[in-house]
PDB file of N, CA and C in Angstrom:
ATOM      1  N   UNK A   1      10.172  14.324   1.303  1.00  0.00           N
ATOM      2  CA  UNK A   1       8.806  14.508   0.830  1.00  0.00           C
ATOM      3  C   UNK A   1       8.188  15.661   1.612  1.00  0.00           C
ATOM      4  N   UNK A   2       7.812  16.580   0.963  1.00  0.00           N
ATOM      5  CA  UNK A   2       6.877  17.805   1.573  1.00  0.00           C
ATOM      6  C   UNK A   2       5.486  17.298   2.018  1.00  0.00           C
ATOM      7  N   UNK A   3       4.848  18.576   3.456  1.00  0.00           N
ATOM      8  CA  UNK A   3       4.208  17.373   3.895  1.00  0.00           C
ATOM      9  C   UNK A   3       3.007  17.844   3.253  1.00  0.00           C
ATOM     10  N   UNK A   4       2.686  18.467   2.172  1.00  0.00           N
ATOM     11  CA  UNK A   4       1.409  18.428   1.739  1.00  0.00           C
ATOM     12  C   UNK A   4       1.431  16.661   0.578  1.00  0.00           C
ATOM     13  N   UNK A   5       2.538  16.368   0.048  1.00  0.00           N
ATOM     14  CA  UNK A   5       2.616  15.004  -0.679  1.00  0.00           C
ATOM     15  C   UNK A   5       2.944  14.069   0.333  1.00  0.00           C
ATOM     16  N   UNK A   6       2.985  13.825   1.739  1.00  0.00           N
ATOM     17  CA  UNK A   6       2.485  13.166   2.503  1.00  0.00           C
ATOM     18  C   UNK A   6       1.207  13.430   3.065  1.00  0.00           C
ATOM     19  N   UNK A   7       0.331  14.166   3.231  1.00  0.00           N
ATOM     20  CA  UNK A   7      -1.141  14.261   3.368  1.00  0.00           C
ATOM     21  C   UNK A   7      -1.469  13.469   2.378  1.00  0.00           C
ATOM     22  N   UNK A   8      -1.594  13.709   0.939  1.00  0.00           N
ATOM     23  CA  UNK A   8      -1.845  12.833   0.228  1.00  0.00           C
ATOM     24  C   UNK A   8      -1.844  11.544   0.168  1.00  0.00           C
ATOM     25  N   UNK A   9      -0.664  11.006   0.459  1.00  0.00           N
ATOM     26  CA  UNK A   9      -0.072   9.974   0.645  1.00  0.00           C
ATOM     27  C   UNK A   9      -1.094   8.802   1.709  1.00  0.00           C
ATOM     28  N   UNK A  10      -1.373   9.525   2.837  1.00  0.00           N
ATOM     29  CA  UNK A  10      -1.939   9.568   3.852  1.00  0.00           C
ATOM     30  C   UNK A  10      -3.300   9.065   3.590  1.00  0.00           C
ATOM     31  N   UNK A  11      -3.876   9.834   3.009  1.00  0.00           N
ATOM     32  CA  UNK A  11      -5.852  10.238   2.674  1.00  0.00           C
ATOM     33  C   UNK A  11      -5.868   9.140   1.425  1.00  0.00           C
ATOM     34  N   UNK A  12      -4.888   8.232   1.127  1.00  0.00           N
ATOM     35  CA  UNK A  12      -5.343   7.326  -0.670  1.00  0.00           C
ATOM     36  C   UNK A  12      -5.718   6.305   0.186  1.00  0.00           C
ATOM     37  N   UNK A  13      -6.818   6.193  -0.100  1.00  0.00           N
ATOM     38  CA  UNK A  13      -7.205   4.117   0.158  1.00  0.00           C
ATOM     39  C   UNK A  13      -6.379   3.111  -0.320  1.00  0.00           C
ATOM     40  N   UNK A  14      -6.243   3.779  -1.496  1.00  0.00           N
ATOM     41  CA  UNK A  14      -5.604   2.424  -2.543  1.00  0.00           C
ATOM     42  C   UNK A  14      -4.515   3.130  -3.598  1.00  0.00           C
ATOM     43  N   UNK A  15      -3.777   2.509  -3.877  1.00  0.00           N
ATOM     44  CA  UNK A  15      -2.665   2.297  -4.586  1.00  0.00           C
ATOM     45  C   UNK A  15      -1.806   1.883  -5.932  1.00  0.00           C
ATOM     46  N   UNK A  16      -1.429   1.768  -6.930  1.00  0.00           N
ATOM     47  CA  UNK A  16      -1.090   0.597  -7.602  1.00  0.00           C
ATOM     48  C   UNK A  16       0.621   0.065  -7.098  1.00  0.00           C
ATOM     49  N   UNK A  17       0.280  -0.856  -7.480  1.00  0.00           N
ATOM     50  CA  UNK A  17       1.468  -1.532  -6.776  1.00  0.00           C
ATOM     51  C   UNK A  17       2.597  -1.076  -7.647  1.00  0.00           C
ATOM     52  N   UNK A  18       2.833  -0.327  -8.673  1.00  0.00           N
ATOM     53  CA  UNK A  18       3.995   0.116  -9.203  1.00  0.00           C
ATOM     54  C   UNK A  18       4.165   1.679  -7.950  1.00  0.00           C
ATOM     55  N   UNK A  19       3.317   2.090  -8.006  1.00  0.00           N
ATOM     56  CA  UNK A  19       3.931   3.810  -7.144  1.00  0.00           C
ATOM     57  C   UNK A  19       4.027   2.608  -5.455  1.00  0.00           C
ATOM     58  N   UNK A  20       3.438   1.726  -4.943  1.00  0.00           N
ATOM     59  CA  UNK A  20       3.545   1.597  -3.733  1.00  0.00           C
ATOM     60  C   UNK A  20       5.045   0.767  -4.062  1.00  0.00           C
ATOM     61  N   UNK A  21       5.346   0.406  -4.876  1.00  0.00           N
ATOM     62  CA  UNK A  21       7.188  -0.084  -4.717  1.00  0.00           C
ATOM     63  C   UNK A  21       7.884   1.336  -4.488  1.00  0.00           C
ATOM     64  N   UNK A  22       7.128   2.252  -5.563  1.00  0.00           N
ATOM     65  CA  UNK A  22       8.294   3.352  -5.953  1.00  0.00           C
ATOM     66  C   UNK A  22       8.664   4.163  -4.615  1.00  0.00           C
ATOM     67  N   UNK A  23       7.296   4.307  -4.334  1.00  0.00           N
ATOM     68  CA  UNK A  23       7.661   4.908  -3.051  1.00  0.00           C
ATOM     69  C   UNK A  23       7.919   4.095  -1.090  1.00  0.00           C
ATOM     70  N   UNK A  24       7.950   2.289  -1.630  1.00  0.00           N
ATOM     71  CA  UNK A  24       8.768   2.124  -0.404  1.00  0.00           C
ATOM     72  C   UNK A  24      10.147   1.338  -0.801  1.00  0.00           C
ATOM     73  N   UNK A  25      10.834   1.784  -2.281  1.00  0.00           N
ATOM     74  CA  UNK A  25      12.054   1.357  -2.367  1.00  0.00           C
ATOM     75  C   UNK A  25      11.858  -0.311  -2.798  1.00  0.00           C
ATOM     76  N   UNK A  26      10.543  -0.842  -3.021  1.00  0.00           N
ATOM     77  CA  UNK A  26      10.713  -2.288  -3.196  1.00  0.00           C
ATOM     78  C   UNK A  26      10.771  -2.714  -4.523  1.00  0.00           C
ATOM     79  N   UNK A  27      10.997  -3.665  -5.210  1.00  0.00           N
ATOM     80  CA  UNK A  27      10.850  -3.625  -6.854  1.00  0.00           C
ATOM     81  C   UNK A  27       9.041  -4.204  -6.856  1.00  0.00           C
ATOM     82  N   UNK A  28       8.879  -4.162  -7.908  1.00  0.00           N
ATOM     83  CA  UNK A  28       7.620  -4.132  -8.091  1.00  0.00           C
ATOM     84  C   UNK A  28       7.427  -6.175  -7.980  1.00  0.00           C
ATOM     85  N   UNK A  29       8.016  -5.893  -8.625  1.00  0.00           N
ATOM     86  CA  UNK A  29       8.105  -8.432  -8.629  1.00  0.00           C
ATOM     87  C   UNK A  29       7.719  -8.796  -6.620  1.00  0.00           C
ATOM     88  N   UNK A  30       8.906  -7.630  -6.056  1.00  0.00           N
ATOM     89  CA  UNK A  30       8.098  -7.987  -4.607  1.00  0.00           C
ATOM     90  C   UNK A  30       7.007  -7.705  -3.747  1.00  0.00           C
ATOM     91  N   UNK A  31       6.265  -6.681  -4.190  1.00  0.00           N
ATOM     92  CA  UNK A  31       5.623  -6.428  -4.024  1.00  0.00           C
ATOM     93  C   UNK A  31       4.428  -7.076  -4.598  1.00  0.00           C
ATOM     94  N   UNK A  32       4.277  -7.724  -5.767  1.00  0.00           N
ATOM     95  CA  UNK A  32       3.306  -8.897  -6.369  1.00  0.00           C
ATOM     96  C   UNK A  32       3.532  -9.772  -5.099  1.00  0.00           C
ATOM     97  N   UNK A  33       4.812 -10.312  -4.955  1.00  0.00           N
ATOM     98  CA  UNK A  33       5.175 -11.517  -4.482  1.00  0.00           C
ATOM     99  C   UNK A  33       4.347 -11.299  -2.693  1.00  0.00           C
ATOM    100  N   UNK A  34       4.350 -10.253  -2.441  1.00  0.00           N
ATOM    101  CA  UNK A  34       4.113 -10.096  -1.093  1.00  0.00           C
ATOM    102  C   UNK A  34       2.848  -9.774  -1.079  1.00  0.00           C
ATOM    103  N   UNK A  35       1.692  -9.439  -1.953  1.00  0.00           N
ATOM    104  CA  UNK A  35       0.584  -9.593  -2.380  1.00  0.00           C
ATOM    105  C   UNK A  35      -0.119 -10.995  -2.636  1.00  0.00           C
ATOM    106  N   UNK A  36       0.594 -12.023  -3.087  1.00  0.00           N
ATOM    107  CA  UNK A  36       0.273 -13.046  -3.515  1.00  0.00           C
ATOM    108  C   UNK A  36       0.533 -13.621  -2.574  1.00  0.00           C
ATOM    109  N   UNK A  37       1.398 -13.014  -1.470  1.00  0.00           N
ATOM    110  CA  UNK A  37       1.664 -14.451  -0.416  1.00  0.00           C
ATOM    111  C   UNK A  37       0.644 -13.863   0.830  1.00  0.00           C
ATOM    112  N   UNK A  38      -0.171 -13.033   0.399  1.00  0.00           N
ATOM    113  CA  UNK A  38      -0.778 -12.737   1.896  1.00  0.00           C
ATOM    114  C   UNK A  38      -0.573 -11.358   3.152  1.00  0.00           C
ATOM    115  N   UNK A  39       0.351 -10.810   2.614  1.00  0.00           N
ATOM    116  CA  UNK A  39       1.623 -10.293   3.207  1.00  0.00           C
ATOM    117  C   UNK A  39       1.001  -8.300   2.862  1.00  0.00           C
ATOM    118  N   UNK A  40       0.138  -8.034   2.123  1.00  0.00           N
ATOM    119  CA  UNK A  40      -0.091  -6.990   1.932  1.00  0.00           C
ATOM    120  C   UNK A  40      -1.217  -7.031   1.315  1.00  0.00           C
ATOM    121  N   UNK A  41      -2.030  -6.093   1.968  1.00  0.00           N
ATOM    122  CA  UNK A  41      -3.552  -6.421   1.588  1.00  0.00           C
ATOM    123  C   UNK A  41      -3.801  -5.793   0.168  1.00  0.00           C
ATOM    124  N   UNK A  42      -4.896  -6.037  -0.549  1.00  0.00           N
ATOM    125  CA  UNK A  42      -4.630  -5.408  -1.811  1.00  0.00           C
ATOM    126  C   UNK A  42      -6.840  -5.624  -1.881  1.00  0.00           C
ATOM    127  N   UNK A  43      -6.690  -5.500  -2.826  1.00  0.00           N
ATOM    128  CA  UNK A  43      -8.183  -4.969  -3.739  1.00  0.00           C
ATOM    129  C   UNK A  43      -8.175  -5.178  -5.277  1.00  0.00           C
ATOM    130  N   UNK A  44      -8.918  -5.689  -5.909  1.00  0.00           N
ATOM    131  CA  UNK A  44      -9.091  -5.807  -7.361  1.00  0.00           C
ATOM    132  C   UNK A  44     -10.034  -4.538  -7.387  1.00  0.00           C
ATOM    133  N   UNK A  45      -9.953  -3.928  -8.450  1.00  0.00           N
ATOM    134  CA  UNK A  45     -10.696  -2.496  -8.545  1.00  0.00           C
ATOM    135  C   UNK A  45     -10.916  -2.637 -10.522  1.00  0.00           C
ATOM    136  N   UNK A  46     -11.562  -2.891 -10.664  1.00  0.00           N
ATOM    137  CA  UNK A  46     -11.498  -3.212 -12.247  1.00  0.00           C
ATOM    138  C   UNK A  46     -10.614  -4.733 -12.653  1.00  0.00           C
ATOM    139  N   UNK A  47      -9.548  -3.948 -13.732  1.00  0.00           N
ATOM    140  CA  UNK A  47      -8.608  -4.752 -13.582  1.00  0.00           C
ATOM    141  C   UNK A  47      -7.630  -5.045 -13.119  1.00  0.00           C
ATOM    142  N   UNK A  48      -6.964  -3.670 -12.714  1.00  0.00           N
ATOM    143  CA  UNK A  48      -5.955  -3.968 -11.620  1.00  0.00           C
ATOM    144  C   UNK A  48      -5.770  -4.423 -10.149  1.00  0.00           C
ATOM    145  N   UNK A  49      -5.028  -4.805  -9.767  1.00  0.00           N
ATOM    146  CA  UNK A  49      -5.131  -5.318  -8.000  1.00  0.00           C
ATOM    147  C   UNK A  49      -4.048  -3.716  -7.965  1.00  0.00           C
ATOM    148  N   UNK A  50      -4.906  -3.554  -6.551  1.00  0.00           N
ATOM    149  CA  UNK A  50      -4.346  -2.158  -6.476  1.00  0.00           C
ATOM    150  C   UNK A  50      -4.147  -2.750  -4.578  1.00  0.00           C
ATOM    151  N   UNK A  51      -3.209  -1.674  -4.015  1.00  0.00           N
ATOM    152  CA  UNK A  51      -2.599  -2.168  -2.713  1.00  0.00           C
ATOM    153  C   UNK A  51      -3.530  -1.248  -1.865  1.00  0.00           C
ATOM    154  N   UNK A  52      -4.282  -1.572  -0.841  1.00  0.00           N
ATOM    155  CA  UNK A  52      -5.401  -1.473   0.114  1.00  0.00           C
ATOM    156  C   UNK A  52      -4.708  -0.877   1.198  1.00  0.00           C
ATOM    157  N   UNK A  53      -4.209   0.332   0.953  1.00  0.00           N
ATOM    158  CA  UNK A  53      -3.267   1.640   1.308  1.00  0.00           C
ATOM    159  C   UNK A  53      -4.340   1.565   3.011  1.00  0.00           C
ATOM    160  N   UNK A  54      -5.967   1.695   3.342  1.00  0.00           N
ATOM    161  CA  UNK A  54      -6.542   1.695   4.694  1.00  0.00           C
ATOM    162  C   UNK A  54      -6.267   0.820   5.322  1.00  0.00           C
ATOM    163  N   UNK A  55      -6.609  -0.387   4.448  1.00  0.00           N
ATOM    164  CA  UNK A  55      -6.313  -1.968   5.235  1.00  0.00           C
ATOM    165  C   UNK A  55      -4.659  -2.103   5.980  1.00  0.00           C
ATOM    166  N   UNK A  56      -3.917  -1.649   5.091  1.00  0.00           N
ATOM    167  CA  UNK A  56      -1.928  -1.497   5.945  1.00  0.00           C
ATOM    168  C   UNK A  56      -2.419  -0.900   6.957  1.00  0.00           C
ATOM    169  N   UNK A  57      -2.651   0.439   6.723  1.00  0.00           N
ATOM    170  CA  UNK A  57      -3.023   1.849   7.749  1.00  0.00           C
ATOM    171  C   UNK A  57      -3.329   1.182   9.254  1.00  0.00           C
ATOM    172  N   UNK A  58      -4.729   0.239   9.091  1.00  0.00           N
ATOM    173  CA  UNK A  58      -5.622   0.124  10.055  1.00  0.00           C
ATOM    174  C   UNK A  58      -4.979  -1.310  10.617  1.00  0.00           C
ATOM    175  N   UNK A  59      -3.959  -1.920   9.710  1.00  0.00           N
ATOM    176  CA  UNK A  59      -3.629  -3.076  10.669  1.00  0.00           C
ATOM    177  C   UNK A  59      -2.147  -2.474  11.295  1.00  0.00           C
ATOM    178  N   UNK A  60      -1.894  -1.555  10.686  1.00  0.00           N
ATOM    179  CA  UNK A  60      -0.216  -1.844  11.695  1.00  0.00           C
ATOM    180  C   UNK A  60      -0.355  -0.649  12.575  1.00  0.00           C
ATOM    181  N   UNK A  61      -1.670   0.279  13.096  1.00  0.00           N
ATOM    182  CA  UNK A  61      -2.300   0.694  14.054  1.00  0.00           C
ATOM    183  C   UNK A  61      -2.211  -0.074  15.089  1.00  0.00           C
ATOM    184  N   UNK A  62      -3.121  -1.237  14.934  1.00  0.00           N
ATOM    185  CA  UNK A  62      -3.552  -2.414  15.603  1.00  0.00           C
ATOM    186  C   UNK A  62      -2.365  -2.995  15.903  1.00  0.00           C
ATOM    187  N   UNK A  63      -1.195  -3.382  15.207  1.00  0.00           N
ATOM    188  CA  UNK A  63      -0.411  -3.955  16.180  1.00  0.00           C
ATOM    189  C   UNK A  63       0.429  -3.184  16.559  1.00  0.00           C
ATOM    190  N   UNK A  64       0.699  -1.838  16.375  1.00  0.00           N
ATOM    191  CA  UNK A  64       1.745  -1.315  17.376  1.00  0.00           C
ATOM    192  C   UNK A  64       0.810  -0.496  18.689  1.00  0.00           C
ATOM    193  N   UNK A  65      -0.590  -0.444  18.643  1.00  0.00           N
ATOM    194  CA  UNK A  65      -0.883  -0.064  19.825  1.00  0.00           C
ATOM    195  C   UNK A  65      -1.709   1.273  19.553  1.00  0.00           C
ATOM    196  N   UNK A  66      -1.646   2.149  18.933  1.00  0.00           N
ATOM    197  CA  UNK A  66      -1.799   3.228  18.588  1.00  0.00           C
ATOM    198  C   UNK A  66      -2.823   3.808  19.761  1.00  0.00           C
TER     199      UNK A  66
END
């Protein structure tokens, strides 16, 4: 990935959970599944639940120390 499509990547709040599988290799069923269990923060934004791309950001800051 070039790093101007990681800046991007970087600067999105939010997500839909089909590009956040695509781009961490997960199928999309687990990524529901890991949404539904607690496991990845997410956001309803209309109608979709979209994946809360700051909320990851700002918690796995927090636990590795940053």
């Amino acid at each position: 990935m070039d790093e101007q499509k990681q800046l991007i990547l970087l600067a999105t709040p939010v997500m839909t959970q089909e590009r956040f599988a695509e781009l961490t290799g997960l199928t999309e069923g687990q990524v529901r599944g890991m949404i539904e269990k607690g496991h990845l923060p997410s956001l309803k934004v209309g109608k979709p639940r979209l994946v809360n791309i700051a909320l990851l950001s700002k918690d796995a800051m927090e636990q590795e120390n940053w």
